[in-house]
Protein backbone atom coordinates (compact mmCIF):
# COMPACT_ATOMS: atom_id res chain seq x y z
CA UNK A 1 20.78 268.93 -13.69
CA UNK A 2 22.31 265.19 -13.38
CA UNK A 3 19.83 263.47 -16.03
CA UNK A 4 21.63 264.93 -19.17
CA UNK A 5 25.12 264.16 -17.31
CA UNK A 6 23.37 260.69 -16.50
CA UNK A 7 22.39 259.60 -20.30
CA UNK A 8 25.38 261.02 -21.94
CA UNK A 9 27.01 258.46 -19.72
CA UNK A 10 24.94 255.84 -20.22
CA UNK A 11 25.39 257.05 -24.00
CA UNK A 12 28.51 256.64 -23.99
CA UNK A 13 28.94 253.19 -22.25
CA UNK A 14 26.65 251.66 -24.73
CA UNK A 15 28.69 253.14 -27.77
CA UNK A 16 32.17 251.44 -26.44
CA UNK A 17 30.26 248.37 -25.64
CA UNK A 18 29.31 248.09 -29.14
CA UNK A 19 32.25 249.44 -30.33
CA UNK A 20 34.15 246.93 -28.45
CA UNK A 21 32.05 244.42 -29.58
CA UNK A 22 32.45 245.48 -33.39
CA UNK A 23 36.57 245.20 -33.04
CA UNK A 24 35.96 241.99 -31.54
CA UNK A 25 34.00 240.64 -34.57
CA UNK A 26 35.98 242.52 -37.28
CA UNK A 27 39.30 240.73 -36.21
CA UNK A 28 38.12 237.40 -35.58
CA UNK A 29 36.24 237.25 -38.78
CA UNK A 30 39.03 238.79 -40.74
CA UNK A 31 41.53 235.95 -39.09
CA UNK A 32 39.21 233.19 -40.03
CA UNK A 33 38.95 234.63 -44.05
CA UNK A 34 42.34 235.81 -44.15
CA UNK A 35 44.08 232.92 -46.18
CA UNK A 36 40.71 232.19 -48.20
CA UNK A 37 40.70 235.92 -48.94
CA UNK A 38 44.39 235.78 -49.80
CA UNK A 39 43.51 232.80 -51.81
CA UNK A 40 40.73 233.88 -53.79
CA UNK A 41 42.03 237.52 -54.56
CA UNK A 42 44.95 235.71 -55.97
CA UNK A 43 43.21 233.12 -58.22
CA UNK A 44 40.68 235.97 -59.43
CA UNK A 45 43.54 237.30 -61.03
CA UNK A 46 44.72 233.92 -62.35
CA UNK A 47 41.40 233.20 -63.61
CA UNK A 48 41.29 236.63 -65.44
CA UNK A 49 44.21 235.85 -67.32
CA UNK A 50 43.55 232.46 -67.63
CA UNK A 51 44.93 232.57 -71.15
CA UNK A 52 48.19 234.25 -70.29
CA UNK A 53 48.92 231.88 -67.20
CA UNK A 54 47.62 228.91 -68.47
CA UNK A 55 50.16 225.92 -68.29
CA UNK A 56 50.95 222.87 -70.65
CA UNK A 57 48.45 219.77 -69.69
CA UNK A 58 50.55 216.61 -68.45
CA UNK A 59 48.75 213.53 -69.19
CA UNK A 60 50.04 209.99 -67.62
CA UNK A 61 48.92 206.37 -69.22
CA UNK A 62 48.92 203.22 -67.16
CA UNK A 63 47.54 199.85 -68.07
CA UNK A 64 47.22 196.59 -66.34
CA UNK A 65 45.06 193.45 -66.15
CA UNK A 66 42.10 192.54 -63.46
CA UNK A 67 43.35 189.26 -61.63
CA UNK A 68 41.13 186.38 -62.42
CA UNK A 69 39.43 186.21 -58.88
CA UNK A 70 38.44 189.84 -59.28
CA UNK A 71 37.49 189.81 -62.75
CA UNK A 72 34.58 187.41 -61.90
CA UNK A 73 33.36 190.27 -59.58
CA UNK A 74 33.06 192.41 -63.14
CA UNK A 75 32.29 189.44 -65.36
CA UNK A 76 29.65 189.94 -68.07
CA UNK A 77 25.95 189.71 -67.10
CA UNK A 78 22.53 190.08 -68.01
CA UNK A 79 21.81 193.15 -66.18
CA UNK A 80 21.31 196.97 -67.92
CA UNK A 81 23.19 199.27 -68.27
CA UNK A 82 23.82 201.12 -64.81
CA UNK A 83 25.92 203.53 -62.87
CA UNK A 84 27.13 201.99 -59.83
CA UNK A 85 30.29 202.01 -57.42
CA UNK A 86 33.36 199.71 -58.26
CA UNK A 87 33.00 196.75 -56.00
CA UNK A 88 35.40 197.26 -52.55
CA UNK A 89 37.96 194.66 -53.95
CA UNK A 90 37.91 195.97 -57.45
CA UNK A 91 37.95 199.36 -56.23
CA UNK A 92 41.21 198.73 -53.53
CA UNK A 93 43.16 196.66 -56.32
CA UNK A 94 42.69 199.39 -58.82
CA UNK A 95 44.01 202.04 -56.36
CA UNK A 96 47.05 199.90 -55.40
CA UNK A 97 47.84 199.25 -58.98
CA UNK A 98 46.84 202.87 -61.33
CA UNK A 99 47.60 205.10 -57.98
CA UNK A 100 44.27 206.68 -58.49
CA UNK A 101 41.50 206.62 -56.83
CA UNK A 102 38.31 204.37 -57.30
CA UNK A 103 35.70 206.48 -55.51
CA UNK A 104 32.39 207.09 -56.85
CA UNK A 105 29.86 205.35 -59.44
CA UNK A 106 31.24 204.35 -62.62
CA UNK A 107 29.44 203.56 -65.72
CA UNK A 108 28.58 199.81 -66.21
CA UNK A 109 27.87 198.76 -70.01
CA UNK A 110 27.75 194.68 -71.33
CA UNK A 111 31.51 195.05 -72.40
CA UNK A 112 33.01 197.90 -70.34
CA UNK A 113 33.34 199.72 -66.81
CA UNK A 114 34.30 203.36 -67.28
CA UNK A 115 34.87 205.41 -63.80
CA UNK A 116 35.61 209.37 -64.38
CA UNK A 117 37.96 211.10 -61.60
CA UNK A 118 37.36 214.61 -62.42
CA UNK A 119 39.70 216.40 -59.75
CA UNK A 120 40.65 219.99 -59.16
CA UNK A 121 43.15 220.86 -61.45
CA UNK A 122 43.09 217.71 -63.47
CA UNK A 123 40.84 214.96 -65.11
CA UNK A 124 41.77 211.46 -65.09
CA UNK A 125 39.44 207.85 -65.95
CA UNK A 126 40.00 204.35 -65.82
CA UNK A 127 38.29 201.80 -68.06
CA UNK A 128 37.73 198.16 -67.23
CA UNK A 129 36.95 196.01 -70.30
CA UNK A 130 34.42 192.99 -68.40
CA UNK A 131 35.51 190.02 -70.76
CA UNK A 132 39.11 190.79 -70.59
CA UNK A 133 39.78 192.30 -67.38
CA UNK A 134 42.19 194.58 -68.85
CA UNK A 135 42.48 197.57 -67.22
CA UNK A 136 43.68 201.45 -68.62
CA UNK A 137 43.91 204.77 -67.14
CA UNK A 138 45.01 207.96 -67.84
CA UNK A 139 45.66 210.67 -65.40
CA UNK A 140 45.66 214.68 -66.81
CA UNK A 141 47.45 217.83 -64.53
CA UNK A 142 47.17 220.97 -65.84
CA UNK A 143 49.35 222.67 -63.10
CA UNK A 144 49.09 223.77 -59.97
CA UNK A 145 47.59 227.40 -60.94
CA UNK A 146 44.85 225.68 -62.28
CA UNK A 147 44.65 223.68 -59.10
CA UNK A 148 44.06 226.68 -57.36
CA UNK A 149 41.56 228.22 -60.40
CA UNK A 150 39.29 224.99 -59.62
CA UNK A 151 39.33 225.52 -55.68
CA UNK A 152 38.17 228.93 -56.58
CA UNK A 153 35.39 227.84 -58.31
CA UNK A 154 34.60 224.89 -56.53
CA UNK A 155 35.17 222.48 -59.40
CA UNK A 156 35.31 218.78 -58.71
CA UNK A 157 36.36 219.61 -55.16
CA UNK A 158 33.63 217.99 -53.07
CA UNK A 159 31.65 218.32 -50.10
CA UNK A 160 34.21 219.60 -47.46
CA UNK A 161 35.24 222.16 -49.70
CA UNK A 162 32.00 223.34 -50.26
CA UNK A 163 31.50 223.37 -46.84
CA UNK A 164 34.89 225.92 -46.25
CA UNK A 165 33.18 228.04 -48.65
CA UNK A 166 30.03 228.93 -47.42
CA UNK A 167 31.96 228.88 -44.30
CA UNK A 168 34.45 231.40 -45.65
CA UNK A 169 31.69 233.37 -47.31
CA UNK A 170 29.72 233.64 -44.07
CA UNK A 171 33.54 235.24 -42.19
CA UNK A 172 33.90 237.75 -44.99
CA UNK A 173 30.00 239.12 -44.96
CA UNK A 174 30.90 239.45 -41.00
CA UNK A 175 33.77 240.98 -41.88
CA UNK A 176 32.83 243.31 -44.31
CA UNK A 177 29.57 244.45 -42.40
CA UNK A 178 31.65 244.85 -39.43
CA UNK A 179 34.02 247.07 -41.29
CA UNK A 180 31.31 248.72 -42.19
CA UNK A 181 29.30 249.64 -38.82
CA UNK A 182 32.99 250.60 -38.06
CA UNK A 183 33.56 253.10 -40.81
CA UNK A 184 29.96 255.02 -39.72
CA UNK A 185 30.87 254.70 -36.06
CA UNK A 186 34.28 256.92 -37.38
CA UNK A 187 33.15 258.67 -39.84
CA UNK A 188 32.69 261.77 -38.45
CA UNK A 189 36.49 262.19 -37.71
CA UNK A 190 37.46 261.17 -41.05
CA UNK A 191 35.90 263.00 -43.91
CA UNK A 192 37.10 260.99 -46.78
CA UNK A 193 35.18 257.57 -45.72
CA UNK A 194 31.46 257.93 -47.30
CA UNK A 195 33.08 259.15 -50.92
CA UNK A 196 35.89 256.21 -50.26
CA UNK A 197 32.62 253.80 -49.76
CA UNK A 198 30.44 255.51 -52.73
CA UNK A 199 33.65 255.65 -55.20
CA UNK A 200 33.40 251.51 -54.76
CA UNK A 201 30.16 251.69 -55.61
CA UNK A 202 29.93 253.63 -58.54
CA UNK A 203 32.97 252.75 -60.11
CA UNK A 204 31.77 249.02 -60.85
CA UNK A 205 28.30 250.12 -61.41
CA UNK A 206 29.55 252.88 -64.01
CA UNK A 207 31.45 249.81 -65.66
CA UNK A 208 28.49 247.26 -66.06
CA UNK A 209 26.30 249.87 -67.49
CA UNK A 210 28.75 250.93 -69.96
CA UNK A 211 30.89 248.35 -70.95
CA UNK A 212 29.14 244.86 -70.16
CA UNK A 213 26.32 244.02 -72.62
């Protein structure tokens, strides 16, 4: 008489343990990806109409001329051509001077240094000629919605970013698998859910097979 009483209870603990524990996941994950979810729905968009949104390049010259004590760091030599980091004085002096900075390996030729700073929303280089020691630079911004188009993609935005993605991808699969588990645990009480669910499947399916080739 008691053992059907006894495992509906038991039943009925587990379900609002896992239940519980499902809430618990779904909100935490959705705080973590809730401004990289706000971020990236809004730059898909952006990037869609890239055309329509795209702004008007600003592009920024500078020029200036090695100091003789740190020109002999650059000087002229024997060796071949190489790709190599800006030595540390070199490097400081040309951040102090262009306001850019001289991270990375630059390309060493016989006459010429040439160090690219790709950036998110931007591009930029600076060009050291060896014999000279003159120095020029220009810096491109193509706006801050593009800023936010490269973080998107993950263009010329390094290894911490990187990082936050995988990171963020990681919160919205928990998330979304969560959500989920959720949706079956309620499903019976709302009849609408599974055709919700199936509608976004179809619908994108239906619209690769017919209008991607």
């Amino acid at each position: 008489m008691h053992a059907p009483v006894h495992l509906q209870q038991q039943k009925k603990k587990k379900k609002t343990f896992w239940l519980k524990q499902l809430h618990s996941w779904h909100w935490i994950s959705s705080a973590i990806s809730l401004i990289g979810l706000l971020l990236f729905a809004f730059t898909g968009i952006t990037l869609n109409h890239a055309a329509d949104v795209e702004g008007s390049p600003q592009t920024v010259e500078k020029s200036a001329t090695l100091p003789a004590p740190l020109l002999k760091q650059v000087a002229p030599d024997n060796q071949a051509d190489s790709k190599k980091p800006l030595p540390a004085p070199v490097a400081a002096w040309v951040e102090k001077e262009i306001g850019a900075r001289a991270a990375g390996d630059a390309e060493w030729s016989a006459d010429e240094i040439y160090l690219a700073l790709p950036r998110p929303g931007g591009d930029g280089w600076v060009s050291i000629d060896r014999q000279s020691g003159a120095v020029t630079s220009e810096s491109t911004s193509r706006g801050w919605i593009s800023y936010l188009n490269d973080l998107h993609k993950g263009r010329n935005t390094g290894t911490a970013w990187k990082w936050f993605i995988d990171i963020f991808a990681i919160a919205c699969f928990v998330f979304a698998m969560t959500g989920l588990l959720l949706l079956q645990l309620h499903a019976a009480k709302r009849p609408s859910t599974w055709p919700l669910v199936g509608a976004g499947l179809i619908i994108p399916t239906l619209l690769i097979l017919l209008f991607l080739h």
